[in-house]
Structures are given as structure tokens and as C-alpha cells.
N, C-alpha and C. Protein backbone atom coordinates (compact mmCIF):
# COMPACT_ATOMS: atom_id res chain seq x y z
N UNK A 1 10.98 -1.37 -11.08
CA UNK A 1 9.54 -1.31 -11.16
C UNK A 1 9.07 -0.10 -10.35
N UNK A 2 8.34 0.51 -10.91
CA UNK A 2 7.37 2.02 -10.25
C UNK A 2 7.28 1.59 -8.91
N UNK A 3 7.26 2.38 -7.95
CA UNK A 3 6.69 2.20 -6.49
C UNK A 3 5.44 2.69 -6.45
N UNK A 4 4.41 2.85 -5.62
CA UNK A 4 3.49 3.38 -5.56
C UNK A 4 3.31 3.27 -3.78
N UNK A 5 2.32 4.73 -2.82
CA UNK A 5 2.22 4.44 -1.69
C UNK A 5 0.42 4.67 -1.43
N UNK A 6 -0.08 4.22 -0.73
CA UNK A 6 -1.70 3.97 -0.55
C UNK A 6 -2.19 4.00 0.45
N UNK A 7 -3.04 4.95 0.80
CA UNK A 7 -3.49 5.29 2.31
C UNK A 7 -4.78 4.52 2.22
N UNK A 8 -5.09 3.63 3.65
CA UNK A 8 -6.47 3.07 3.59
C UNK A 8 -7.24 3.72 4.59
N UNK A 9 -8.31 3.31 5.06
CA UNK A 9 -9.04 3.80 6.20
C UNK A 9 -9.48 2.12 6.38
N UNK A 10 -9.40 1.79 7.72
CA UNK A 10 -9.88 0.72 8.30
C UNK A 10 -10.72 0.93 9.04
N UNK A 11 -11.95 0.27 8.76
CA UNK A 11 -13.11 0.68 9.36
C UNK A 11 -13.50 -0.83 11.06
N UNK A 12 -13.01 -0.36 12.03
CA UNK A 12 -13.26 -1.08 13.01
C UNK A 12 -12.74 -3.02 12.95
N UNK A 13 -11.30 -2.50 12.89
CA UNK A 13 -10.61 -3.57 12.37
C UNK A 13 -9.13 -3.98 13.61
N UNK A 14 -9.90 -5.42 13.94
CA UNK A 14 -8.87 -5.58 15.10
C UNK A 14 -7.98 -5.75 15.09
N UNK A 15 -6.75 -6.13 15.16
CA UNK A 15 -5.63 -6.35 15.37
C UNK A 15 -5.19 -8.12 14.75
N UNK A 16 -6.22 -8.94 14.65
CA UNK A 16 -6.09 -9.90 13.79
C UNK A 16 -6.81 -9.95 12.56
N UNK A 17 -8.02 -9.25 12.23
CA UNK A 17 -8.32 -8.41 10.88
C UNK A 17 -6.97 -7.55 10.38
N UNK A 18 -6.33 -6.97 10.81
CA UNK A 18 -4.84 -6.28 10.42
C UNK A 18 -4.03 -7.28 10.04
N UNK A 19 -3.64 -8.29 10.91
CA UNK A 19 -2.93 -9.27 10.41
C UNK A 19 -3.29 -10.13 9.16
N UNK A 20 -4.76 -10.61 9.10
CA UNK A 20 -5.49 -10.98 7.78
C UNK A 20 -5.09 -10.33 6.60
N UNK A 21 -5.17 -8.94 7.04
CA UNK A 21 -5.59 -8.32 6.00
C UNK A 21 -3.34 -7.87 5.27
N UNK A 22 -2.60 -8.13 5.99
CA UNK A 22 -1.48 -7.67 5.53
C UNK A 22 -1.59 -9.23 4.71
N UNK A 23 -1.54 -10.46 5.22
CA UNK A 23 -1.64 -11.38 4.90
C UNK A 23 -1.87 -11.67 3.31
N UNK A 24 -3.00 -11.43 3.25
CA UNK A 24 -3.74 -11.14 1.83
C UNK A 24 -3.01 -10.49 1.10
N UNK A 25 -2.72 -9.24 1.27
CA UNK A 25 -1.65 -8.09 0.68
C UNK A 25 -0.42 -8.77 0.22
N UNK A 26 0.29 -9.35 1.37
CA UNK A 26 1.43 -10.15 0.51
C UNK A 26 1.40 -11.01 -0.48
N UNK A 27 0.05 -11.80 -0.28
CA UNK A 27 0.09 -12.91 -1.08
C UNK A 27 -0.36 -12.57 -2.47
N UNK A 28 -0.73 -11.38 -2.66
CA UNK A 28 -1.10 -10.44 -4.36
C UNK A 28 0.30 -10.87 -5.28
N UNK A 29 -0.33 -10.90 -6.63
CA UNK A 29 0.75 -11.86 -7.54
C UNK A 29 0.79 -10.62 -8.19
N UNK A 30 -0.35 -10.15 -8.97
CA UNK A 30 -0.29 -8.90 -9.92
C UNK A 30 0.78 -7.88 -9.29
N UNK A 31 0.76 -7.36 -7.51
CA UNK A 31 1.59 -6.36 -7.53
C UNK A 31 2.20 -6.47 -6.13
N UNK A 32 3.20 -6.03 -5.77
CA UNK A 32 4.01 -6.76 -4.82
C UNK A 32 4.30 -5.85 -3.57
N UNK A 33 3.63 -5.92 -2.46
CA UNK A 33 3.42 -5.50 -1.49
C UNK A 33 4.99 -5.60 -0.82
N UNK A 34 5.68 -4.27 -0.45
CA UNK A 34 6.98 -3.80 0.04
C UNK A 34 6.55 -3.67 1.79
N UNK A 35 6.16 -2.90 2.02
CA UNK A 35 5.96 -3.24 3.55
C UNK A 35 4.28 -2.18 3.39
N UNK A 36 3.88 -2.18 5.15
CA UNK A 36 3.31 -1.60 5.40
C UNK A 36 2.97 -0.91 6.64
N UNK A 37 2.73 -0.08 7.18
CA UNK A 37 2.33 0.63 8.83
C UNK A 37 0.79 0.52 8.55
N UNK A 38 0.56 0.26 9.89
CA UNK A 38 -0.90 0.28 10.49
C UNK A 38 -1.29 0.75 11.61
N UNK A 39 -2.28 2.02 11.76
CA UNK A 39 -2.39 2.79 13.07
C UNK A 39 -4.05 2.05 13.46
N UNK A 40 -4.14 1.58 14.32
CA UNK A 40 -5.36 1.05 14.66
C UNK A 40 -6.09 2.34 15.49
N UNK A 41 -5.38 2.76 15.94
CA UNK A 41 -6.32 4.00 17.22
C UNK A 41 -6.78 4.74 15.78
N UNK A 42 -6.09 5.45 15.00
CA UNK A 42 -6.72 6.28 14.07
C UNK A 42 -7.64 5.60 13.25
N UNK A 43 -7.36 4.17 12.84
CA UNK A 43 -7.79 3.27 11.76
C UNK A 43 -7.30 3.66 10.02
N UNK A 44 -5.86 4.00 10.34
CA UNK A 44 -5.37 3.96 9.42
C UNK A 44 -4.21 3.19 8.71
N UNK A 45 -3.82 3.07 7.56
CA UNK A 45 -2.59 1.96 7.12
C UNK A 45 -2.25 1.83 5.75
N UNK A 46 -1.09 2.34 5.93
CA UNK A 46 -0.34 3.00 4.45
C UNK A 46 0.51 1.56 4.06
N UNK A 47 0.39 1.72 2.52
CA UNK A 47 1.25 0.90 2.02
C UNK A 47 1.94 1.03 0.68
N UNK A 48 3.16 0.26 1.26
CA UNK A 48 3.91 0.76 -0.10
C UNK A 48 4.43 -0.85 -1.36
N UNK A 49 3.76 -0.61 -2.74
CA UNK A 49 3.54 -1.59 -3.22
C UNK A 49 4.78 -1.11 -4.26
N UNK A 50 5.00 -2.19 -5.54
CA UNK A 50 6.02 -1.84 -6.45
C UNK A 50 4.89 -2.73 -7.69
N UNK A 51 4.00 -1.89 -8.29
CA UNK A 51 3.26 -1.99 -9.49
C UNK A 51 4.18 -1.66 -11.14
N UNK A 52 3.44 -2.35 -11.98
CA UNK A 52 4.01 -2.11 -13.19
C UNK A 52 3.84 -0.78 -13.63
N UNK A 53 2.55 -0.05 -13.33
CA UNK A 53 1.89 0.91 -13.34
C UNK A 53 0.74 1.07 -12.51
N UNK A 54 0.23 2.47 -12.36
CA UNK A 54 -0.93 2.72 -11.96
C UNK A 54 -2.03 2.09 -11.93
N UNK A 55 -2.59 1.39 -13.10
CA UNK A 55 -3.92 1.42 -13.42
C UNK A 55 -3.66 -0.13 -13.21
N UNK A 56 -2.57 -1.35 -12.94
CA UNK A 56 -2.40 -2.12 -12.51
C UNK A 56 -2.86 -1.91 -11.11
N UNK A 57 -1.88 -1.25 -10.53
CA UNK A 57 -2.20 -1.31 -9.00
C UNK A 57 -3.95 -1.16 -8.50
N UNK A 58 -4.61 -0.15 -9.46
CA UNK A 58 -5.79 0.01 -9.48
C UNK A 58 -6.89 -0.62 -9.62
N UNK A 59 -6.33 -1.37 -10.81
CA UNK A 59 -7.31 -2.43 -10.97
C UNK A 59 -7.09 -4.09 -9.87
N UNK A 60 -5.96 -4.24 -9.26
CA UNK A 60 -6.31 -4.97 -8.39
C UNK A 60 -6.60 -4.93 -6.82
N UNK A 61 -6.72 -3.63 -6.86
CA UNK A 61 -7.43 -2.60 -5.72
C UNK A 61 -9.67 -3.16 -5.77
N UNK A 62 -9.33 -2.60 -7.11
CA UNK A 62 -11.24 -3.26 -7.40
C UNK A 62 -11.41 -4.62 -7.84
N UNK A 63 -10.74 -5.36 -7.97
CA UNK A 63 -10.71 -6.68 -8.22
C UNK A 63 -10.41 -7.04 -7.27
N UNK A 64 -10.04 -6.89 -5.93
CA UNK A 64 -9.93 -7.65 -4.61
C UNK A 64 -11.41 -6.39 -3.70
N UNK A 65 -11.39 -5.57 -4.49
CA UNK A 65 -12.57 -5.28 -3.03
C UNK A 65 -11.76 -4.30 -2.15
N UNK A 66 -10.75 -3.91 -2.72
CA UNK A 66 -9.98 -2.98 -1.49
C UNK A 66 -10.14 -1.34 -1.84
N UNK A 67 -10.54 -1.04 -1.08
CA UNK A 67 -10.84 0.53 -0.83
C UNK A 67 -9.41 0.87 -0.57
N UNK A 68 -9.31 2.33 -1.34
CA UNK A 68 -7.65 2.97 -0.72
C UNK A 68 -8.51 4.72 -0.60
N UNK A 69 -8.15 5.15 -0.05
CA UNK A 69 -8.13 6.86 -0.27
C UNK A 69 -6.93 7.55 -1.15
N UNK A 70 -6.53 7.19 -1.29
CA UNK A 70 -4.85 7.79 -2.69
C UNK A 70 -4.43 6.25 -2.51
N UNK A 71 -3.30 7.14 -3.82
CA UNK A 71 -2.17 6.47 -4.49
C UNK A 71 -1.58 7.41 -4.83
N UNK A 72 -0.26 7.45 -4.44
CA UNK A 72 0.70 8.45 -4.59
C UNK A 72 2.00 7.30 -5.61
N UNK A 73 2.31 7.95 -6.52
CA UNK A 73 3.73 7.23 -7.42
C UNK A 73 4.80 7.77 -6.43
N UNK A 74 5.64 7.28 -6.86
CA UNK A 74 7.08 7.49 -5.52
C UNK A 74 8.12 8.13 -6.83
N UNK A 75 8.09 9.28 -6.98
CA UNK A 75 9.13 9.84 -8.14
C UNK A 75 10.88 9.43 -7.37
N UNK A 76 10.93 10.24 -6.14
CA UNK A 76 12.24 10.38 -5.50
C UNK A 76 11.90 10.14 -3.78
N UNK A 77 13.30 9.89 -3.47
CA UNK A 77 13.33 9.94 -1.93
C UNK A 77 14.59 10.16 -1.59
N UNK A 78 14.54 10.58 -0.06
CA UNK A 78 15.61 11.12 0.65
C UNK A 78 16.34 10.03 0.99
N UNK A 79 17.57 9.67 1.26
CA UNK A 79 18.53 8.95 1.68
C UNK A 79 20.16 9.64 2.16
N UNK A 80 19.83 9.25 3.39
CA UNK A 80 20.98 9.78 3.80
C UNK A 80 21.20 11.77 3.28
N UNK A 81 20.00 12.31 3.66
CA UNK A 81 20.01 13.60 3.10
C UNK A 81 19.92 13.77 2.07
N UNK A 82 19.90 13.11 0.98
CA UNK A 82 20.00 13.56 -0.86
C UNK A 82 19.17 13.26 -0.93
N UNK A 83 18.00 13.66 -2.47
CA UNK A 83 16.94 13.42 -2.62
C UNK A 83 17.46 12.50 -4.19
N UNK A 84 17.17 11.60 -4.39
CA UNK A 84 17.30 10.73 -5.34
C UNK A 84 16.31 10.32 -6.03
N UNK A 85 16.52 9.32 -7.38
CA UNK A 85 15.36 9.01 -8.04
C UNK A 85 14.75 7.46 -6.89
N UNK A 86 13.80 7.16 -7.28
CA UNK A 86 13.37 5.97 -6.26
C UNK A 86 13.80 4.93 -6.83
């Protein structure tokens, strides 16, 4: 299944709003939340989901109310120095 990665902006969000909010994220059926980092000093928190497609991941982005700033598809990644398909 496609990966996809998603930068948010958290707007004055504590440290158990973070926890809520990964919470929620996991429990998404449509698309399946892989992990995530969360910088609270910046108020930022990337995540990396595994969607059928795009416009999936998208549409349950606006169907839950969740703001992202991107979505990046995950073509390849590095491992162990090689760049591979994902």
C-alpha cells in the first residue's frame, strides 16, 4: 500500500491534546497511521500514514477536520545506504 508523509501545525496543543490527538490518528479505519513525531516547542508533527491513494488520505483529512500543510507520497527510501523503492 502507497505510503504517504504529512506535516501538521499544532496550534497551542499540550502534551495531552498530542496524546488525544495521536490517539484518534490510530484509531482511523480508512487509512492507517505508521508512526508519528511531534515537536511541541515548534508546534509541529509529521506523520507517516499507508493510504490506498491520495485523495483517500485527503478526503479523510476533511472528513475528520484535520488540517495538514503537505502530503508528500513516499516513492523511495534510504536503507542501509541504498535508495530503494518504499
Amino acid at each position: 500500500m502507497p505510503r504517504y508523509l504529512s506535516l501538521h501545525t499544532l496550534a497551542c496543543l499540550t502534551r495531552q491534546g498530542a496524546e488525544h490527538l495521536i490517539t484518534r490518528l490510530a484509531a482511523a479505519e480508512r487509512v492507517t497511521m505508521q508512526r508519528a513525531q511531534v515537536n511541541m516547542i515548534e508546534g509541529k508533527m509529521l506523520v507517516e500514514f499507508d493510504s490506498r491513494d491520495r485523495d483517500t488520505l485527503e478526503k479523510w483529512f476533511h472528513d475528520e477536520g484535520f488540517h495538514y500543510d503537505w502530503v508528500l507520497r513516499v516513492e523511495f527510501e534510504a536503507r542501509g545506504g541504498k535508495l530503494e523503492p518504499a
